[in-house]
Protein backbone atom coordinates (compact mmCIF):
# COMPACT_ATOMS: atom_id res chain seq x y z
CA UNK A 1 -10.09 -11.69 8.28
CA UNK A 2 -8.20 -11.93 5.14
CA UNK A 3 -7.97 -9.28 2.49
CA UNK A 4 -10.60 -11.42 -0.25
CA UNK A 5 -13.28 -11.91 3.06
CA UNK A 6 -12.83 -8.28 3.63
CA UNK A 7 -13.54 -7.31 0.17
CA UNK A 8 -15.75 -9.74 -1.57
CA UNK A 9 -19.76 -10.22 -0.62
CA UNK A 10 -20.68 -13.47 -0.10
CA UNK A 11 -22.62 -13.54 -3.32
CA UNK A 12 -19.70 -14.20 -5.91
CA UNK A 13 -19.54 -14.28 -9.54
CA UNK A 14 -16.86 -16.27 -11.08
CA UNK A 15 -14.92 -16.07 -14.48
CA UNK A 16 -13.09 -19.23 -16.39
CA UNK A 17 -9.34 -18.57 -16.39
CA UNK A 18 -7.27 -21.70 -17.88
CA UNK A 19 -9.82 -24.22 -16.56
CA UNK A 20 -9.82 -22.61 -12.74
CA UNK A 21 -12.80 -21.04 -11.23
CA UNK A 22 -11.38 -17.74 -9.97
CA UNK A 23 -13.57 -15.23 -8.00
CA UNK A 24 -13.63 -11.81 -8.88
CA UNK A 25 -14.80 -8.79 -6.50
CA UNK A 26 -18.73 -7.60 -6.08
CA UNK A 27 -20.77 -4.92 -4.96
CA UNK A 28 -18.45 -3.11 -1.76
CA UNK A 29 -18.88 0.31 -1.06
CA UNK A 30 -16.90 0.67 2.15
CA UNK A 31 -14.14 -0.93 0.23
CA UNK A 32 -14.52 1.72 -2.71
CA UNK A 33 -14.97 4.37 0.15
CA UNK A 34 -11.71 3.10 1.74
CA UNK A 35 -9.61 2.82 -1.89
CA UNK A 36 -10.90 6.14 -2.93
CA UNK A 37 -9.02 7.85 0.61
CA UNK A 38 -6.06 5.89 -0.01
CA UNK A 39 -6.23 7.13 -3.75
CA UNK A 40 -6.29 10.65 -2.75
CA UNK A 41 -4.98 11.56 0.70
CA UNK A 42 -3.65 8.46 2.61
CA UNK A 43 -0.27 6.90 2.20
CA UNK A 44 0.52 3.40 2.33
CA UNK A 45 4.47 2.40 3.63
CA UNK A 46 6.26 -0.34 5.53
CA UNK A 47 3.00 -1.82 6.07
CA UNK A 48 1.24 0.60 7.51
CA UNK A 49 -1.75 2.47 5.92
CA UNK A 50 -1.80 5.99 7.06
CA UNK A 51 -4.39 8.93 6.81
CA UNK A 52 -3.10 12.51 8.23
CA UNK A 53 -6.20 15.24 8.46
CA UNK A 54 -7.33 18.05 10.44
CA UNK A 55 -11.05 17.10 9.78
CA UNK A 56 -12.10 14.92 12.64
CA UNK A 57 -15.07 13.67 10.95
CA UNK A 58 -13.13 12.74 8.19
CA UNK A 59 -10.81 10.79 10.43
CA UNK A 60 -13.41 9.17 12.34
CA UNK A 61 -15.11 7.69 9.12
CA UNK A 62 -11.53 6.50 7.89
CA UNK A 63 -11.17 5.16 10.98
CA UNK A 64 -14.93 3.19 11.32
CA UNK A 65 -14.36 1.73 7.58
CA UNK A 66 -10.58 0.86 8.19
CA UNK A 67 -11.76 -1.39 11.11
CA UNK A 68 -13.80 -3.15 9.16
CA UNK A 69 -11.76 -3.10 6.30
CA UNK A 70 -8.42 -4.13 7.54
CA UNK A 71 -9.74 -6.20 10.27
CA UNK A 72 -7.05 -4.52 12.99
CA UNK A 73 -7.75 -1.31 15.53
CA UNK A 74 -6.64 2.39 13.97
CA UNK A 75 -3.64 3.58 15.48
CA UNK A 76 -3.88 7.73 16.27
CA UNK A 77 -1.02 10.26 16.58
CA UNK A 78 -0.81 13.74 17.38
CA UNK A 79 1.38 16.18 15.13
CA UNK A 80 2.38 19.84 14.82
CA UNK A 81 3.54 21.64 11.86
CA UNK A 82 4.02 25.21 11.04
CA UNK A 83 1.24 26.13 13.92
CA UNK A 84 -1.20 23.60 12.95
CA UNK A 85 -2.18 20.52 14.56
CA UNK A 86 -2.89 17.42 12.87
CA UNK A 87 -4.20 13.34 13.77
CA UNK A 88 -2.80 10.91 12.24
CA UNK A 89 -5.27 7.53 11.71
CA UNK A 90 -3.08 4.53 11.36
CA UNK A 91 -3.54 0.69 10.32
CA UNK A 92 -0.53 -1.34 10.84
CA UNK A 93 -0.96 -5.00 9.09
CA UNK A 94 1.76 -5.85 6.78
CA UNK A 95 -0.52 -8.89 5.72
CA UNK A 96 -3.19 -6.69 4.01
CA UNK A 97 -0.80 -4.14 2.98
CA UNK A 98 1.18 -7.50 0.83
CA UNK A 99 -2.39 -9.08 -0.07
CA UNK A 100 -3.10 -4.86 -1.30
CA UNK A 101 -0.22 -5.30 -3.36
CA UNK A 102 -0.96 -8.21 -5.20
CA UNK A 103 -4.67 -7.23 -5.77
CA UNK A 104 -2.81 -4.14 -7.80
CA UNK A 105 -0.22 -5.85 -9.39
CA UNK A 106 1.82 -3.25 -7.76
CA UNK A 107 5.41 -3.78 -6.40
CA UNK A 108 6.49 -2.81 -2.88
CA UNK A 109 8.50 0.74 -4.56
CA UNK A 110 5.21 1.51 -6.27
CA UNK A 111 2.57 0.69 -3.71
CA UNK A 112 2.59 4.06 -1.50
CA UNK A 113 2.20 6.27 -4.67
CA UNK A 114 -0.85 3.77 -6.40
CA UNK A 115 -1.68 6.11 -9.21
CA UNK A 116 1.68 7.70 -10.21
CA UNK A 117 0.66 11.10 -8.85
CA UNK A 118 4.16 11.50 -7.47
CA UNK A 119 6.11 10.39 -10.42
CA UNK A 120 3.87 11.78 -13.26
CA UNK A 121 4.13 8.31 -14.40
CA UNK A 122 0.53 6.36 -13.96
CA UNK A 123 0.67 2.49 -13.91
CA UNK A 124 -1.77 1.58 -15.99
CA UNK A 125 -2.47 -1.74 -13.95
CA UNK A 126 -3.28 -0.39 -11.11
CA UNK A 127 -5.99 2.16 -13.11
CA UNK A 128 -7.25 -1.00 -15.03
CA UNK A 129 -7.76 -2.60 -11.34
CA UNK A 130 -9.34 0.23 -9.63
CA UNK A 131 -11.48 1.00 -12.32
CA UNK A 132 -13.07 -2.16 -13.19
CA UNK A 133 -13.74 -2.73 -9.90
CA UNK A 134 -15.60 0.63 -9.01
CA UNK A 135 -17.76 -0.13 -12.19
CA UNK A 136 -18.70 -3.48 -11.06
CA UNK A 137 -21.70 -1.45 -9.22
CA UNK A 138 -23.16 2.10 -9.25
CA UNK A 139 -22.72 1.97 -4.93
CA UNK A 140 -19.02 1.47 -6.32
CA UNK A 141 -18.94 4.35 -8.02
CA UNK A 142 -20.94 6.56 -5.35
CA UNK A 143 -18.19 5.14 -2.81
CA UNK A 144 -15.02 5.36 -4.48
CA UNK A 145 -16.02 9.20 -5.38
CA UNK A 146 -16.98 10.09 -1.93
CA UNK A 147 -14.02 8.97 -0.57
CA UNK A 148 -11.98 10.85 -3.20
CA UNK A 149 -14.22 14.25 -2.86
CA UNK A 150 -13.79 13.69 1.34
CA UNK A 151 -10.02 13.81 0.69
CA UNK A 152 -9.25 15.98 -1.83
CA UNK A 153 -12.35 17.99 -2.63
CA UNK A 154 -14.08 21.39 -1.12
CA UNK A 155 -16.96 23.18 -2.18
CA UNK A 156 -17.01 27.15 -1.61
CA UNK A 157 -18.91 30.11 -2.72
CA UNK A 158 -18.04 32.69 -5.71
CA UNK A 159 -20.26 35.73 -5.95
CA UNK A 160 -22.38 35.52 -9.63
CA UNK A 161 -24.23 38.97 -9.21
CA UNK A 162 -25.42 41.97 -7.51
CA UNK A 163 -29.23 41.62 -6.53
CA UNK A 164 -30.38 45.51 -6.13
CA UNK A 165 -33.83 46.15 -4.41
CA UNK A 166 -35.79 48.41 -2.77
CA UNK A 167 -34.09 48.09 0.78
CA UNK A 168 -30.43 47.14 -0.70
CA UNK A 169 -28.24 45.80 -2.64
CA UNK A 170 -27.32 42.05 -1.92
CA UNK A 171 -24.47 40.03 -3.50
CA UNK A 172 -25.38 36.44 -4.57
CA UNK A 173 -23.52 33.49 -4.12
CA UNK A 174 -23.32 29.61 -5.63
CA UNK A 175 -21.54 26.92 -4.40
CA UNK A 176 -19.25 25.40 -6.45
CA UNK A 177 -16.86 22.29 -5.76
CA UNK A 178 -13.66 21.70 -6.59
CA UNK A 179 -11.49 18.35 -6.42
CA UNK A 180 -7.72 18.63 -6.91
CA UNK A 181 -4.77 16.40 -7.40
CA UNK A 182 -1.66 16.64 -8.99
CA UNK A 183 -2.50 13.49 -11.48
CA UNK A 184 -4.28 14.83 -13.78
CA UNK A 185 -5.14 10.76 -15.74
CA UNK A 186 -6.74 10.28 -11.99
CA UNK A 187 -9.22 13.61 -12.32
CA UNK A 188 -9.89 12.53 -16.32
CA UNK A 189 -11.16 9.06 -15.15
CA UNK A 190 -13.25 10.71 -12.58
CA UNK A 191 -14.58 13.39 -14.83
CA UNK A 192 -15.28 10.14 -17.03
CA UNK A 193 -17.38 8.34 -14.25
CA UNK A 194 -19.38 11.73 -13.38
CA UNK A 195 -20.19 12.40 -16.91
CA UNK A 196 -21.55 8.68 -17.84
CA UNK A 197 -23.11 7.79 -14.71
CA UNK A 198 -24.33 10.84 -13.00
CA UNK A 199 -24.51 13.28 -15.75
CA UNK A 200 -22.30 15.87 -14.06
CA UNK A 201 -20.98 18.01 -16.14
CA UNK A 202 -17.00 19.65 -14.92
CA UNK A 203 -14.05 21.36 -16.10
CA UNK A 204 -10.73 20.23 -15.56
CA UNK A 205 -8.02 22.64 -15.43
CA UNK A 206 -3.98 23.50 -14.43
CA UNK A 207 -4.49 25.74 -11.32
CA UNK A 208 -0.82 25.95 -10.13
CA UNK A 209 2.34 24.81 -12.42
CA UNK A 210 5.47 23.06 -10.94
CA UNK A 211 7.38 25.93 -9.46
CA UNK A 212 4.28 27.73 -9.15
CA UNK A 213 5.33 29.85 -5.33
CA UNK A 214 2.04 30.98 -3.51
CA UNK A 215 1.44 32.55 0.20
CA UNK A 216 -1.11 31.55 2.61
CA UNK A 217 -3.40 34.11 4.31
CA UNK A 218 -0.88 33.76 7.66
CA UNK A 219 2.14 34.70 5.18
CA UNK A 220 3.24 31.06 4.59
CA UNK A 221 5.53 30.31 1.49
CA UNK A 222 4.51 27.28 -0.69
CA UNK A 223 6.58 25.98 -3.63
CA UNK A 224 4.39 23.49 -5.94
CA UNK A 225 6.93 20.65 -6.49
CA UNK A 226 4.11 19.15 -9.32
CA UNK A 227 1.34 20.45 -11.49
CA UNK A 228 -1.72 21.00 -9.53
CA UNK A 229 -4.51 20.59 -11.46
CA UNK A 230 -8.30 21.04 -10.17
CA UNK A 231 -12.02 19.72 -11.20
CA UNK A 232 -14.52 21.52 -11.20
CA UNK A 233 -18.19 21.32 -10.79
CA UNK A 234 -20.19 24.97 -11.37
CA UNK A 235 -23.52 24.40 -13.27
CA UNK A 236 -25.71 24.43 -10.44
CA UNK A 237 -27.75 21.31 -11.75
CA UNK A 238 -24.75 19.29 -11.64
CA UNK A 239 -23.97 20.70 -8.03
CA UNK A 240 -27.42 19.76 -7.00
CA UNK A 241 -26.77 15.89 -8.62
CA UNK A 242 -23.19 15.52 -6.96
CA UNK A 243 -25.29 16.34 -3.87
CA UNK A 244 -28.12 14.08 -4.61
CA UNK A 245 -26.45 11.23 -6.05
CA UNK A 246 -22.89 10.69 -4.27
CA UNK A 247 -22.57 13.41 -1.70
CA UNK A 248 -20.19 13.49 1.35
CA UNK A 249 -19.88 10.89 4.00
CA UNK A 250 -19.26 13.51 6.58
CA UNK A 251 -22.07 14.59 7.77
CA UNK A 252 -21.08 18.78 8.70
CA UNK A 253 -19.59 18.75 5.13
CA UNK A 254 -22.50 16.66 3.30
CA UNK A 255 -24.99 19.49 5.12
CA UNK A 256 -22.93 22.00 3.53
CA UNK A 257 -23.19 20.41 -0.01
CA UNK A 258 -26.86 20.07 0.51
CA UNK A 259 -27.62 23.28 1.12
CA UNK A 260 -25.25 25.31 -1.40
CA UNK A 261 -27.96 25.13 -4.36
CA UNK A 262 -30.76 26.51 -2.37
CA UNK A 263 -28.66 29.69 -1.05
């Protein structure tokens, strides 16, 4: 399967350029799932398209949309670092990886790092690409943000009050969810799609400077080499729309989302 079969419906629209008929991408939302992992947590390199998580839900849907995507059978590794074990999920087809490429107007230096957020210096092709196409559709949108939010998002709980009553005194909690990535253009546009679409209002803010040194609960060092900026979603309607409206593909972590408003 080539990379346009993979990614365009059958129903086409087409658009004049210089008297050709070219044919430009519909309505895909396991492609827009699959660009919005790559966007945030995967790595693309010598043709391979990799995805390195601890979640194995998370893997597992890479995995089942990859398939289909890439048309070839995930590769899956076993790694250790600092304590931790990790799975790798890997696609190996320098054919889609080149035909990837293209799609982006994206050279082979250029292609691992899609959106800049290594560099600090976005290529404003690739956002024109990415964009337009996850605005062809509102499933597009839904898609491209769940992948994004199953990659580099988390929702967790931040006491709001003290509740005192006749047998006790209870603390009470709201979820709140918080995407991060150190390219900050990358978090505007999606701030951008979840205000005009969805209504979801978020704050975007700097949560860890380059240089910024933090330690882990088991005493490990970390040394931001880039800004670290987060999203964040804490009115409790907009919570309750993320949920509604795009929500999680993984199922233990889409249960979690679901239920945060009603704690």
């Amino acid at each position: 399967m080539s990379f346009q079969q993979s990614i365009y419906k059958k129903k086409r629209r087409y658009v004049r350029d210089k008297g050709r008929v070219a044919p430009t991408i519909e309505e895909n939302p396991d492609f827009a799932y699959f660009l919005g992992v790559i966007v945030g947590d995967a790595s693309i390199y010598d043709g391979r398209i990799s995805l390195t998580a601890k979640d194995r839900e998370f893997r597992d849907k890479f995995a089942e949309i990859g398939r289909n995507i890439v048309a070839k059978e995930p590769q899956c590794y076993e790694h250790r670092s600092k304590g931790k074990s990790y799975t790798e999920i890997r696609f190996y087809s320098p054919t889609f990886v080149r035909q990837l490429q293209l799609w982006l107007g994206l050279n082979e230096a250029t292609l691992g790092n899609i959106l800049g957020a290594r560099t600090h210096n976005p290529n404003p092709r690739a956002f024109t690409k990415i964009f337009d196409f996850i605005q062809l559709s509102r499933k597009n949108d839904k898609a491209f943000i769940a992948g994004f939010y199953d990659s580099e998002g988390t929702l967790y709980y931040q006491k709001c009050k003290l509740i005192v009553e006749s047998d006790g005194a209870y603390a009470h909690y709201l979820g709140m969810i918080e995407i991060y990535n150190s390219n900050r253009e990358l978090l505007e546009c999606i701030q951008a799609l979840l205000s005009s679409f969805f209504k979801i209002e978020s704050s975007l803010r700097l949560k860890h400077p380059k240089g910024f040194v933090q330690f882990s609960a088991q005493k490990i060092l970390t040394e931001y080499s880039k800004d670290h900026w987060h999203l964040r979603i804490r009115k409790q309607a907009s919570v309750k729309e993320f949920a509604h409206s795009i929500h999680s593909s993984i199922p233990r972590k889409n249960l979690k989302l679901e239920t945060s408003f009603q704690n």
